[in-house]
C-alpha atoms as a PDB file:
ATOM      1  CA  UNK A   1     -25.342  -3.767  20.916  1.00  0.00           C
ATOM      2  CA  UNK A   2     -23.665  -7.393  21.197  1.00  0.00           C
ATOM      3  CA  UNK A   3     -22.898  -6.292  17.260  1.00  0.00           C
ATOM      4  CA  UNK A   4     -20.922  -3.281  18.481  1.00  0.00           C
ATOM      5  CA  UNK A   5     -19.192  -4.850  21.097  1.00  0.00           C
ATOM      6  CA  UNK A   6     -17.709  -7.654  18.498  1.00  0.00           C
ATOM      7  CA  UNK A   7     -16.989  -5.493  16.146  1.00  0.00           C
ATOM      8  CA  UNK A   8     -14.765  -3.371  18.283  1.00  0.00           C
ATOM      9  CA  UNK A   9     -13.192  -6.120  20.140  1.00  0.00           C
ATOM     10  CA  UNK A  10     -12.707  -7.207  16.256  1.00  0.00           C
ATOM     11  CA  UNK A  11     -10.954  -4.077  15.700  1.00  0.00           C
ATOM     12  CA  UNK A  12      -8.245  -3.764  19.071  1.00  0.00           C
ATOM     13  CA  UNK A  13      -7.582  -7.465  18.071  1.00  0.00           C
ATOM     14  CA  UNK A  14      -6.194  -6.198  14.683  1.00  0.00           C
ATOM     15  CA  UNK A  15      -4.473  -3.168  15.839  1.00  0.00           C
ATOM     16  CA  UNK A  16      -2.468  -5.042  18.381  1.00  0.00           C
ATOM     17  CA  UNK A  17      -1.763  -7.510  16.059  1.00  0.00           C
ATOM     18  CA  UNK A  18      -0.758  -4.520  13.554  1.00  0.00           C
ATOM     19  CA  UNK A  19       1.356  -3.013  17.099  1.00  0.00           C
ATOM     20  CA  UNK A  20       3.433  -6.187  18.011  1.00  0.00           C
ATOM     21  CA  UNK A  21       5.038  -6.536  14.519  1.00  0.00           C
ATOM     22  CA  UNK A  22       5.182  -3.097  14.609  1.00  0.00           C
ATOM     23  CA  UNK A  23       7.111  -2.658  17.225  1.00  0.00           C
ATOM     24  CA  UNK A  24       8.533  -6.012  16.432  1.00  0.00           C
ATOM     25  CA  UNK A  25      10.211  -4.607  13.057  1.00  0.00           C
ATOM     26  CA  UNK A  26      11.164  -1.613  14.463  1.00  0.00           C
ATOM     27  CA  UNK A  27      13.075  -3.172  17.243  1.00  0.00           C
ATOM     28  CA  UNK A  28      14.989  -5.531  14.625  1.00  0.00           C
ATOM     29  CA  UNK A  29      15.952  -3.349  11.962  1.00  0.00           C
ATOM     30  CA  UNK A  30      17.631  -0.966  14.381  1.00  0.00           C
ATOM     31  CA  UNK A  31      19.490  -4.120  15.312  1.00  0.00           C
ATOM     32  CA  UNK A  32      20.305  -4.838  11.825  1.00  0.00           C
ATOM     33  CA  UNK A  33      21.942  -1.875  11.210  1.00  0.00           C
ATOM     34  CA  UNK A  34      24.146  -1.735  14.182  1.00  0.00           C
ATOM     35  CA  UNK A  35      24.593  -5.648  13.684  1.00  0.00           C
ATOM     36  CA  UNK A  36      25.785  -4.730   9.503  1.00  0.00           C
ATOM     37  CA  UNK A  37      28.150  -2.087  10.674  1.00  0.00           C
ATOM     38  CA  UNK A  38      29.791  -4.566  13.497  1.00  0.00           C
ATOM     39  CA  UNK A  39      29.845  -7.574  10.933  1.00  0.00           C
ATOM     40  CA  UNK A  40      31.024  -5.635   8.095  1.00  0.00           C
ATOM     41  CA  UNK A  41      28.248  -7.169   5.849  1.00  0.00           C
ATOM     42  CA  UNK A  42      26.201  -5.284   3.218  1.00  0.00           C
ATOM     43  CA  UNK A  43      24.320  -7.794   2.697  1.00  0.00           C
ATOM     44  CA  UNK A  44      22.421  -7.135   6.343  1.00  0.00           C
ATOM     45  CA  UNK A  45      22.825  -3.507   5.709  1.00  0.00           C
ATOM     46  CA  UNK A  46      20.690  -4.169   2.598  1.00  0.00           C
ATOM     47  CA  UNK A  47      17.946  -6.311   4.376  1.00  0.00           C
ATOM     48  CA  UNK A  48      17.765  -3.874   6.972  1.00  0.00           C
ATOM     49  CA  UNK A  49      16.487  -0.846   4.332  1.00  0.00           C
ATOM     50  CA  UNK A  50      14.484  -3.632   3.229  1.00  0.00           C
ATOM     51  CA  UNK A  51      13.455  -4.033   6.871  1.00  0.00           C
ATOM     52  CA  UNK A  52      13.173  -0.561   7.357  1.00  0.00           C
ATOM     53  CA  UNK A  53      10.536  -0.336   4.665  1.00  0.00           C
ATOM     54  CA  UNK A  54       8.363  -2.700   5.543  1.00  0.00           C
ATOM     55  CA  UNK A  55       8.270  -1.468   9.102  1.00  0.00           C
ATOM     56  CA  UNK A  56       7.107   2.072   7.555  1.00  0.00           C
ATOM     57  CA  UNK A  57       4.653   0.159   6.012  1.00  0.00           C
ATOM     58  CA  UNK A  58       3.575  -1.470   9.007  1.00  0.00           C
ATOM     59  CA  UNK A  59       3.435   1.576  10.846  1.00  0.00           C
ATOM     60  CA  UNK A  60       1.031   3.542   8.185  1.00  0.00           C
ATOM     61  CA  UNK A  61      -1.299   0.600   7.990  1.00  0.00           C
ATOM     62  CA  UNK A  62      -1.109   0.474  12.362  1.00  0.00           C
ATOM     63  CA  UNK A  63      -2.289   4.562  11.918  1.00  0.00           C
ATOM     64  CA  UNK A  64      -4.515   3.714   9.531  1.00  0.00           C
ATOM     65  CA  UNK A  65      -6.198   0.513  11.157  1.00  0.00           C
ATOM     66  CA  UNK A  66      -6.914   3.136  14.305  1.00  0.00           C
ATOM     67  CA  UNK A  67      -8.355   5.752  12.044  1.00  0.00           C
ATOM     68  CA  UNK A  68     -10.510   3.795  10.025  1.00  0.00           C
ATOM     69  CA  UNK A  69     -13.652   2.999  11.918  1.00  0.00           C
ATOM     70  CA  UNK A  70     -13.452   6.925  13.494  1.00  0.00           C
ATOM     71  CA  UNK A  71     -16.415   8.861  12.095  1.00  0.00           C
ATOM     72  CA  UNK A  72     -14.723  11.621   9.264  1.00  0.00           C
ATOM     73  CA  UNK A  73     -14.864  14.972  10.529  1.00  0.00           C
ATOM     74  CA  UNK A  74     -15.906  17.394   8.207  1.00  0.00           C
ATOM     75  CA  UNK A  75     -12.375  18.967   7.889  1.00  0.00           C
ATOM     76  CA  UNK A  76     -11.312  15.637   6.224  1.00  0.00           C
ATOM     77  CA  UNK A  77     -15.032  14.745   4.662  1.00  0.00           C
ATOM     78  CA  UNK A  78     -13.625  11.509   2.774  1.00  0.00           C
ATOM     79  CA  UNK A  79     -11.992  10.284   6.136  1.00  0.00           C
ATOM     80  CA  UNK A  80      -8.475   9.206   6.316  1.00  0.00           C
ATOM     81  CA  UNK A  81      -8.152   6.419   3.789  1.00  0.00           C
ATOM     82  CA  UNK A  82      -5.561   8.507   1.706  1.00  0.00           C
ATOM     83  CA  UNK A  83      -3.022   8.068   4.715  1.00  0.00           C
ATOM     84  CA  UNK A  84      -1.924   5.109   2.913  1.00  0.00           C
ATOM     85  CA  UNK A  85      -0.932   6.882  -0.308  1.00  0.00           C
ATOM     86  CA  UNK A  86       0.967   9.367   2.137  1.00  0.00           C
ATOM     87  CA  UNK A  87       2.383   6.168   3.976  1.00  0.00           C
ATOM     88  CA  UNK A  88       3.469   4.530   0.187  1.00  0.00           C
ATOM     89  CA  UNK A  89       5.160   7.846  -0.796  1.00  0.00           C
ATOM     90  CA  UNK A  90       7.049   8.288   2.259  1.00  0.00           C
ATOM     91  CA  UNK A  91       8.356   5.017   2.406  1.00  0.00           C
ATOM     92  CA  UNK A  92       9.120   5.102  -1.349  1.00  0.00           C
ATOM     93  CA  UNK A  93      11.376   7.798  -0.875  1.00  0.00           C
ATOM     94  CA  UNK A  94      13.068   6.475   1.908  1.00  0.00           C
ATOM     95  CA  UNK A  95      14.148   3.101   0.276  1.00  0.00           C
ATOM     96  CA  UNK A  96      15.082   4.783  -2.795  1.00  0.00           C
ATOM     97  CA  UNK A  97      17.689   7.214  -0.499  1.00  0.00           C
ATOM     98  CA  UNK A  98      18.609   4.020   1.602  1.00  0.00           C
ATOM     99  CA  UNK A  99      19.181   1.637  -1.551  1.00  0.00           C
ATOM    100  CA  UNK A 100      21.502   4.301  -3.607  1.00  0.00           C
ATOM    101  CA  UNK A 101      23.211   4.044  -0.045  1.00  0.00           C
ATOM    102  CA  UNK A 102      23.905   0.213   0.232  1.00  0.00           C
ATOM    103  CA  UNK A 103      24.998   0.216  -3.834  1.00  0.00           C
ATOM    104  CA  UNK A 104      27.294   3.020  -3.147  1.00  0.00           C
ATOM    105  CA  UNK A 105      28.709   0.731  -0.342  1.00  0.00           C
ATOM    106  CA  UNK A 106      28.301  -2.327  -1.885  1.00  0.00           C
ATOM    107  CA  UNK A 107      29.247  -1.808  -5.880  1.00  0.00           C
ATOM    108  CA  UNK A 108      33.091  -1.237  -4.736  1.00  0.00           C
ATOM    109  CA  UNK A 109      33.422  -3.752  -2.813  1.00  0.00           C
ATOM    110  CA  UNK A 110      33.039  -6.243  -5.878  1.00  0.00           C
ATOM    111  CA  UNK A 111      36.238  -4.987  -7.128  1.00  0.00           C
ATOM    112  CA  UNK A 112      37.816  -5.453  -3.640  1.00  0.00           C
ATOM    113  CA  UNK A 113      35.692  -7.602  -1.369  1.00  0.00           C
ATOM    114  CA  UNK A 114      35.933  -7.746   2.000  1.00  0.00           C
ATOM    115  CA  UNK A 115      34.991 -10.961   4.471  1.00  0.00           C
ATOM    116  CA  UNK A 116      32.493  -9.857   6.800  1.00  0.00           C
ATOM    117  CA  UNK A 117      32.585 -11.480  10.399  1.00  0.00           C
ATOM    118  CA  UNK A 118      30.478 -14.991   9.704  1.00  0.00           C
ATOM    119  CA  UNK A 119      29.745 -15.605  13.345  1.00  0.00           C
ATOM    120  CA  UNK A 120      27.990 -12.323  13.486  1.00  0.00           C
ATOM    121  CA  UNK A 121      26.268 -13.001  10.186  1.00  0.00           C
ATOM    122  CA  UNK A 122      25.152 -16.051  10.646  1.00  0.00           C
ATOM    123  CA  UNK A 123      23.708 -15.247  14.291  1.00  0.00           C
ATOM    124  CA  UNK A 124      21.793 -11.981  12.769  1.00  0.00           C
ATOM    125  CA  UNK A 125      20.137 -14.346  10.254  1.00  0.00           C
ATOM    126  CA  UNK A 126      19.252 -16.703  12.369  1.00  0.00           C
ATOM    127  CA  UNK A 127      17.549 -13.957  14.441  1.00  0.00           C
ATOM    128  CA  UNK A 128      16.261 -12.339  11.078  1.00  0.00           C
ATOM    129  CA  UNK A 129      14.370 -15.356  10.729  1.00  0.00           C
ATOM    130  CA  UNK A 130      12.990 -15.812  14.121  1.00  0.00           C
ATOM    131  CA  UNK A 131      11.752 -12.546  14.397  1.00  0.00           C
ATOM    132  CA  UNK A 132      10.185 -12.126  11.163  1.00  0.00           C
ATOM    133  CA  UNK A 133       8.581 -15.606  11.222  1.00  0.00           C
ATOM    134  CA  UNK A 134       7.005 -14.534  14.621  1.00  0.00           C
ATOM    135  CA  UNK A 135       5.396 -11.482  13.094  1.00  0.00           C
ATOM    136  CA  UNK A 136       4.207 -13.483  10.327  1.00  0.00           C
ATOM    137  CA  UNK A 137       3.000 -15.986  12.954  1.00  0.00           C
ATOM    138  CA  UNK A 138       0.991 -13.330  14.496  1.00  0.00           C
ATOM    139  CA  UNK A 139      -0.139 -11.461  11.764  1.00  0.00           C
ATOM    140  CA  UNK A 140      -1.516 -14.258   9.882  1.00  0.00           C
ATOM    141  CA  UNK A 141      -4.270 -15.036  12.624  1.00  0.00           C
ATOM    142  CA  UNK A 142      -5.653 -11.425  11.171  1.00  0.00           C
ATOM    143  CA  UNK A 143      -8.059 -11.192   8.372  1.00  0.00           C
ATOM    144  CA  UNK A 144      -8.293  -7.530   7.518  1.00  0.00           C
ATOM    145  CA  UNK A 145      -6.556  -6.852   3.761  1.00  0.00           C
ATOM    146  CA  UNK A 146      -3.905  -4.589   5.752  1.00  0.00           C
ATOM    147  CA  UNK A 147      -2.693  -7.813   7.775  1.00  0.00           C
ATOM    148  CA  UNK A 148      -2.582 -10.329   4.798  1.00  0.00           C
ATOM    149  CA  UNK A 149      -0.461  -7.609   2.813  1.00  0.00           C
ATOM    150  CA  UNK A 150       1.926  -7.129   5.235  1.00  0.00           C
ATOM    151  CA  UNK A 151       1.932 -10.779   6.480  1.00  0.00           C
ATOM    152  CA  UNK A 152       3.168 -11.127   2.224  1.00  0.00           C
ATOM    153  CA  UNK A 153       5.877  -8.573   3.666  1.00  0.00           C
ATOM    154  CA  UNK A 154       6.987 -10.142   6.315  1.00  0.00           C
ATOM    155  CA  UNK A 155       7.034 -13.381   4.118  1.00  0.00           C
ATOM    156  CA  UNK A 156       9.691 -11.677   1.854  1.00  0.00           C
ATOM    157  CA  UNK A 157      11.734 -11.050   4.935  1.00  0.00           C
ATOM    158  CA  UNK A 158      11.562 -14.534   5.996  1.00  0.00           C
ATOM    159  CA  UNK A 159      13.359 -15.272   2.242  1.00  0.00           C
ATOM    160  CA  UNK A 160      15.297 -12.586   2.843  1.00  0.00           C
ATOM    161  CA  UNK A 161      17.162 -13.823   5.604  1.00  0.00           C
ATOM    162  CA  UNK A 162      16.952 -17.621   4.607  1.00  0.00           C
ATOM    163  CA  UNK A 163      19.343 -16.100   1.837  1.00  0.00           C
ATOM    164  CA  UNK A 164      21.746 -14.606   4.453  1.00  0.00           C
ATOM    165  CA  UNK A 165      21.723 -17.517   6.238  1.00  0.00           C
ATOM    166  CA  UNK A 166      22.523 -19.717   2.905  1.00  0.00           C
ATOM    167  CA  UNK A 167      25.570 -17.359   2.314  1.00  0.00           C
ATOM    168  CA  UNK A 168      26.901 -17.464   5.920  1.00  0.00           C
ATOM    169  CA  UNK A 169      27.144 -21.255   6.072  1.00  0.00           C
ATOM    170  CA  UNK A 170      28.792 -21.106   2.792  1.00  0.00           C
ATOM    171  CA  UNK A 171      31.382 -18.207   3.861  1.00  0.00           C
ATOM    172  CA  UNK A 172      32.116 -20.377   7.279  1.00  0.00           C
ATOM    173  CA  UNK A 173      33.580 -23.080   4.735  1.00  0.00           C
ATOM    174  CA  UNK A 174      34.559 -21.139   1.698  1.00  0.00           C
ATOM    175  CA  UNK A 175      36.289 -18.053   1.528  1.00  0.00           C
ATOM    176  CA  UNK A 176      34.510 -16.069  -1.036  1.00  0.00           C
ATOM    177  CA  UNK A 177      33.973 -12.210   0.566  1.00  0.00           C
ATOM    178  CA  UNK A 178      32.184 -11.066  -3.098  1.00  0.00           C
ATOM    179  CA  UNK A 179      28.936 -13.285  -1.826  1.00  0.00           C
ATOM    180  CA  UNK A 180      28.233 -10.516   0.335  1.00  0.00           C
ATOM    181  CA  UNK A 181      27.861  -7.548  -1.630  1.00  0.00           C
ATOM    182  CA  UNK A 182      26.620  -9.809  -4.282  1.00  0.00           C
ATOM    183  CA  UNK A 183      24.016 -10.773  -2.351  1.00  0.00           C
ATOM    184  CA  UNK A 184      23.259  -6.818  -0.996  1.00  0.00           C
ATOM    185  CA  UNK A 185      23.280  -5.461  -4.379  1.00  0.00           C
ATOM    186  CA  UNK A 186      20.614  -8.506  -5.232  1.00  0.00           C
ATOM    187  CA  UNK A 187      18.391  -7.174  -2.564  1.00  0.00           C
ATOM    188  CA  UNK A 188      18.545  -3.879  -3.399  1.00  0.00           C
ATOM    189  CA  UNK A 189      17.688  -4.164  -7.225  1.00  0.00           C
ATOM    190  CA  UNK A 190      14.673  -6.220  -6.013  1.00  0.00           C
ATOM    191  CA  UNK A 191      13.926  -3.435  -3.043  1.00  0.00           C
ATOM    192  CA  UNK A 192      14.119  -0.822  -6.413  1.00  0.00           C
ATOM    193  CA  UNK A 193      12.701  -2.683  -8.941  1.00  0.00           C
ATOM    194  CA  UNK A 194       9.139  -2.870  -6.399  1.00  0.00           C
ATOM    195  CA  UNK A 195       9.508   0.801  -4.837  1.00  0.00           C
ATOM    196  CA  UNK A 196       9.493   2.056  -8.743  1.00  0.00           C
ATOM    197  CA  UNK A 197       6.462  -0.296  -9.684  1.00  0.00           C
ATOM    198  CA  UNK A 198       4.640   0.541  -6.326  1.00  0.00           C
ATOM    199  CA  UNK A 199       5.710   4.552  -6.543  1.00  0.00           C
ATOM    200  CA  UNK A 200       4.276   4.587 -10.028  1.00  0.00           C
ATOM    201  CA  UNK A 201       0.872   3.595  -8.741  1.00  0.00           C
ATOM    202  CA  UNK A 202       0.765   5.366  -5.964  1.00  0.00           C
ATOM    203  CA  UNK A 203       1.756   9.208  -7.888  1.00  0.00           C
ATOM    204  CA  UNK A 204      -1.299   8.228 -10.136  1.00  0.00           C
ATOM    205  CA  UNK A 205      -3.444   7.979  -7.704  1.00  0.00           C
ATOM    206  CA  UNK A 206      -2.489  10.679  -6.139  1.00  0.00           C
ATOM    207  CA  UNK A 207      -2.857  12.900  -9.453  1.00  0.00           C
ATOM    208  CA  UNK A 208      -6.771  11.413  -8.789  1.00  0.00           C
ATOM    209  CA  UNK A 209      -6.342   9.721 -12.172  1.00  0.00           C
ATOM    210  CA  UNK A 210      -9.129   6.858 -12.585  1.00  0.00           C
ATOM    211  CA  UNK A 211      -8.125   3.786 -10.914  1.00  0.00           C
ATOM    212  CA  UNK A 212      -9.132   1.802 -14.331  1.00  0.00           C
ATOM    213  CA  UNK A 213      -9.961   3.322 -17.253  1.00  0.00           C
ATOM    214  CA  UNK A 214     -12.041   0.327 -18.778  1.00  0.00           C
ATOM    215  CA  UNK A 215     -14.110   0.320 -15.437  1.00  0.00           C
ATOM    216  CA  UNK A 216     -14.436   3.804 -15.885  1.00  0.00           C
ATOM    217  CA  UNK A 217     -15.974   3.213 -19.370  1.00  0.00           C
ATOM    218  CA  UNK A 218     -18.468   0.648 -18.027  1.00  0.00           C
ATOM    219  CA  UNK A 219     -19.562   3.328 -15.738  1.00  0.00           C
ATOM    220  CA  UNK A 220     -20.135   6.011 -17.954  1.00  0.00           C
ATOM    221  CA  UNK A 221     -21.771   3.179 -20.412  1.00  0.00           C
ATOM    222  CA  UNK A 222     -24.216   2.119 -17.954  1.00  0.00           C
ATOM    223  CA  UNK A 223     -25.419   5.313 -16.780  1.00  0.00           C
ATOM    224  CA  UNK A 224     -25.949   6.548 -20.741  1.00  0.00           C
ATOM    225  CA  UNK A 225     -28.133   3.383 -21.673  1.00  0.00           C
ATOM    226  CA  UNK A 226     -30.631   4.404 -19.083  1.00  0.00           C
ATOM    227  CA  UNK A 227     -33.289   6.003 -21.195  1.00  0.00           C
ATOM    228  CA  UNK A 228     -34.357   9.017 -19.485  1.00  0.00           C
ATOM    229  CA  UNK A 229     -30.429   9.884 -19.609  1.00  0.00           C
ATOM    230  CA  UNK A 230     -29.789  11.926 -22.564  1.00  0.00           C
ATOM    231  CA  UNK A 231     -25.548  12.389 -22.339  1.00  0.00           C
ATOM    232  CA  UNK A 232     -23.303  12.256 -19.152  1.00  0.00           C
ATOM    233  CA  UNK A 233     -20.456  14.651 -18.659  1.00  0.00           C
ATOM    234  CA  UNK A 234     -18.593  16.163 -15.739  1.00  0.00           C
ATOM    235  CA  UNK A 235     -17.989  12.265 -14.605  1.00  0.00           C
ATOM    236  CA  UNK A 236     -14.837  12.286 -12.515  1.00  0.00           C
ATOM    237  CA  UNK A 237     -13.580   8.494 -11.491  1.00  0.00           C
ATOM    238  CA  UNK A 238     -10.904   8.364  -9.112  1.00  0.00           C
ATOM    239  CA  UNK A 239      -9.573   6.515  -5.763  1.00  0.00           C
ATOM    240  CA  UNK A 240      -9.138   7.854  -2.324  1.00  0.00           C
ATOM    241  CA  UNK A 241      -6.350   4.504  -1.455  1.00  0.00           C
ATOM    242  CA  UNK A 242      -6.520   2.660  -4.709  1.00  0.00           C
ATOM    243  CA  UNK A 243      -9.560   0.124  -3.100  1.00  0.00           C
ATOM    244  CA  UNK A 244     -11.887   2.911  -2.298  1.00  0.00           C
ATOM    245  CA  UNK A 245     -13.503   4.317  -5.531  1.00  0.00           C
ATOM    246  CA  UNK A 246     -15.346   7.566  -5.976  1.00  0.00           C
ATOM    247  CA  UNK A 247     -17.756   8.966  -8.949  1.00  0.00           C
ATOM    248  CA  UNK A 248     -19.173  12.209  -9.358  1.00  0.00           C
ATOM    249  CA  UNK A 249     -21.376  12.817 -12.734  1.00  0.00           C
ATOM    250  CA  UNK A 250     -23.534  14.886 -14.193  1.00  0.00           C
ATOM    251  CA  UNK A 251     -26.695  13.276 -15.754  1.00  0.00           C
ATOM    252  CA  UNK A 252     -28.159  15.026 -18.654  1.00  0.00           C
ATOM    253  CA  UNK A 253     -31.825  13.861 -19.032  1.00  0.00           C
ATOM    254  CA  UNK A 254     -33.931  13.403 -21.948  1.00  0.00           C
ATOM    255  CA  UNK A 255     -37.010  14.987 -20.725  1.00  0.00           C
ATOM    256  CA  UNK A 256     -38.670  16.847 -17.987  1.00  0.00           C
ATOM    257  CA  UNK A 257     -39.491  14.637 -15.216  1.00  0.00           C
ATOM    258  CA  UNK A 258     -41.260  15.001 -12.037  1.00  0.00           C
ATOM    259  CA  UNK A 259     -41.097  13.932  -8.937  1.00  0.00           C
ATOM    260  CA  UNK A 260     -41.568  10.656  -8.699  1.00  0.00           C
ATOM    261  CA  UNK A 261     -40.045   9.602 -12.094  1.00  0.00           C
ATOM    262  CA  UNK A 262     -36.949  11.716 -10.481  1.00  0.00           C
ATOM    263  CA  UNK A 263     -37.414   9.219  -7.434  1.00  0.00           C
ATOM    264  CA  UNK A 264     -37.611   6.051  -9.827  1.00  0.00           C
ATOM    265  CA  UNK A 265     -34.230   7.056 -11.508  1.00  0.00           C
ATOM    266  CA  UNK A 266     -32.419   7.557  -8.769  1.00  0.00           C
ATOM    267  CA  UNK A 267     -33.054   4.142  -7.732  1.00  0.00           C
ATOM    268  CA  UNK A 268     -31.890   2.771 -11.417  1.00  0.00           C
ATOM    269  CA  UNK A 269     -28.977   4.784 -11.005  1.00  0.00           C
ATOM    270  CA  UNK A 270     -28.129   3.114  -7.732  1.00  0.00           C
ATOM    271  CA  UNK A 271     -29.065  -0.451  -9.429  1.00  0.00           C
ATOM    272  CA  UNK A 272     -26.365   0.095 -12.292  1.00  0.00           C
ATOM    273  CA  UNK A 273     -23.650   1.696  -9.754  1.00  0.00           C
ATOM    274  CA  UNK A 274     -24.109  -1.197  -7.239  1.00  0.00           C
ATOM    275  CA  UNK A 275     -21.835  -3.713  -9.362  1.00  0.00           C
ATOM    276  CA  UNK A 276     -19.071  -0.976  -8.824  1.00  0.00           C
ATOM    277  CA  UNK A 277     -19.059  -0.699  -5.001  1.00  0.00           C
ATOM    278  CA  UNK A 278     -17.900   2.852  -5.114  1.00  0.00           C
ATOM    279  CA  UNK A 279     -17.455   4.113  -1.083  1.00  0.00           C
ATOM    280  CA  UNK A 280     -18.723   7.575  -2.441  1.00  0.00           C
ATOM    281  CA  UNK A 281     -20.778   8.924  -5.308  1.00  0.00           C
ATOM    282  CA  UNK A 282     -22.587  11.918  -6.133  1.00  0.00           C
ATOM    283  CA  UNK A 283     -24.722  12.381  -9.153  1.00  0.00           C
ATOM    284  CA  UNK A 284     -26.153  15.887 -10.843  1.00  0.00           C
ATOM    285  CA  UNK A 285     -29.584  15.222 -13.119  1.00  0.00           C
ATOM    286  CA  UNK A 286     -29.876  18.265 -15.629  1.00  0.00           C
ATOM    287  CA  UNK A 287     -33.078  19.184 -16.871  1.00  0.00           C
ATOM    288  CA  UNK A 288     -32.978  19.946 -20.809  1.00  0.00           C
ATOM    289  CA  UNK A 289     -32.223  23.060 -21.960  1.00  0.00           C
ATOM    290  CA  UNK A 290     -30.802  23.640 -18.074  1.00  0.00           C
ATOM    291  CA  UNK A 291     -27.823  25.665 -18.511  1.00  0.00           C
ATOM    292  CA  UNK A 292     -24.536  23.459 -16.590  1.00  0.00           C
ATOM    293  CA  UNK A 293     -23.258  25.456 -13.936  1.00  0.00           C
ATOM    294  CA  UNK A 294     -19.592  23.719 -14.611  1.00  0.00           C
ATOM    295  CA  UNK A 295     -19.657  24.398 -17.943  1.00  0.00           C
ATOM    296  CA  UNK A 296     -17.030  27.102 -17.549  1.00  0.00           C
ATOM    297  CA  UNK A 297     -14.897  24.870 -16.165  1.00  0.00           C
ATOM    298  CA  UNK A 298     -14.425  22.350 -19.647  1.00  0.00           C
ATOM    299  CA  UNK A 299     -13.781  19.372 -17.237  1.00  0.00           C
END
């Protein structure tokens, strides 16, 4: 009982932690955007998609960090773990959409830069760092994989605006305008080059493609060595979030067995798969000469 009762206060500790920079983000990057438009500054308008992002992200993993110790009904039988592919995707798309937007603001200014308003610029970064260090701040007292990868985030936006705030002490002294959409056009190749890296990933996984194929091979090797295994087929390797595995397999045995041999190889099986730590796996034995009822299929 006392196990229960730690374990959820565990849990509502995380997902307010998860909330507040949540909310946090959300808050700031709407003020980012208003603040790039009244400043004149792509450069903000850039960290703000970046912003933007990374409070989709933060929102997904909230969802997800108050889904994931519900019970999986049997509409979704594998639980909700995949909401974080769905959460990747989305926010993929939207940086993509928001980055050809800051390049197609930014790009023409090189040829005819314009000074933003410095005050402005250098207050928003300022803030930008504030903010952003306070979400790391609170995020980093969590210990979940969800909080330290979007602490790493939030870290990013902490360099982020250390970089405005490097350019708008420089443009309160110099008069250089092309900093700016120097600078936005450098955040948004970085914001690409990661979204096309992490969208990559994430369609694989989504195609249910094995997560690693030389894992996969291990699998399939240590299952065949087992000598009452004759040949496995039908084995399907694949991730529900890309840290949750799952195996299915059909075992092809080399000889009748009752019982309790059947009881005794089930328990090897487990043995070899435990290395793995698979969240779900479900294996066929086939007797010899038993006719596969997939075999239609060719999978």
């Amino acid at each position: 009982m006392h196990s229960h009762s730690h374990s959820h206060s565990h849990q509502h500790g995380t997902d307010d932690r998860i909330g507040w920079a949540f909310f946090l983000n959300v808050t700031f990057t709407i003020i980012e955007f208003i603040g790039g438009w009244l400043t004149n500054s792509t450069a903000i308008m850039a960290d703000a998609v970046h912003d933007l992002g990374d409070s989709l992200s933060i929102g997904f993993a909230w969802i997800l960090s108050r889904f994931s110790n519900k019970a999986a009904p049997d509409k979704y039988s594998y639980g909700y773990r995949r909401l974080t592919l769905f959460g990747a995707l989305v926010n993929g798309v939207v940086l993509v959409i928001g980055s050809i937007w800051v390049l197609f603001e930014a790009i023409p200014r090189l040829t005819n830069p314009e000074m933003p308003v410095v005050e402005g610029m250098l207050g928003l970064a300022i803030l930008g760092v504030a903010v952003n260090g306070y979400a790391v701040f609170k995020l980093k007292a969590g210990e979940t994989l969800n909080e330290k990868v979007l602490t790493w985030h939030l870290l990013e936006d902490v360099l982020g605006w250390v970089a405005v705030l490097i350019v708008s002490i420089v443009l309160l002294f110099v008069e250089l305008p092309i900093l700016d959409p120097l600078l936005s056009i450098g955040f948004t190749l970085f914001i690409l080059f990661n979204v096309f890296r992490n969208l990559k990933s994430t369609l694989v996984l989504f195609l249910q493609a094995a997560p690693d194929e030389q894992t996969q091979q291990s699998i399939k090797q240590s299952l065949i060595k087992l000598p009452e295994v004759n040949d496995v087929h039908h084995m399907h390797f694949w991730s529900l979030d890309g840290e949750s595995h799952v195996l299915t397999a059909h075992l092809e045995l080399a000889q009748d067995l009752d019982i309790d041999k059947l009881i005794e190889l089930k328990q090897e099986v487990s043995t070899e798969l435990s290395s793995y730590n698979l969240s779900h796996t479900t294996i066929e034995f086939e007797f010899p000469n038993e006719n596969c009822r997939d075999k239609i299929s060719k999978l």
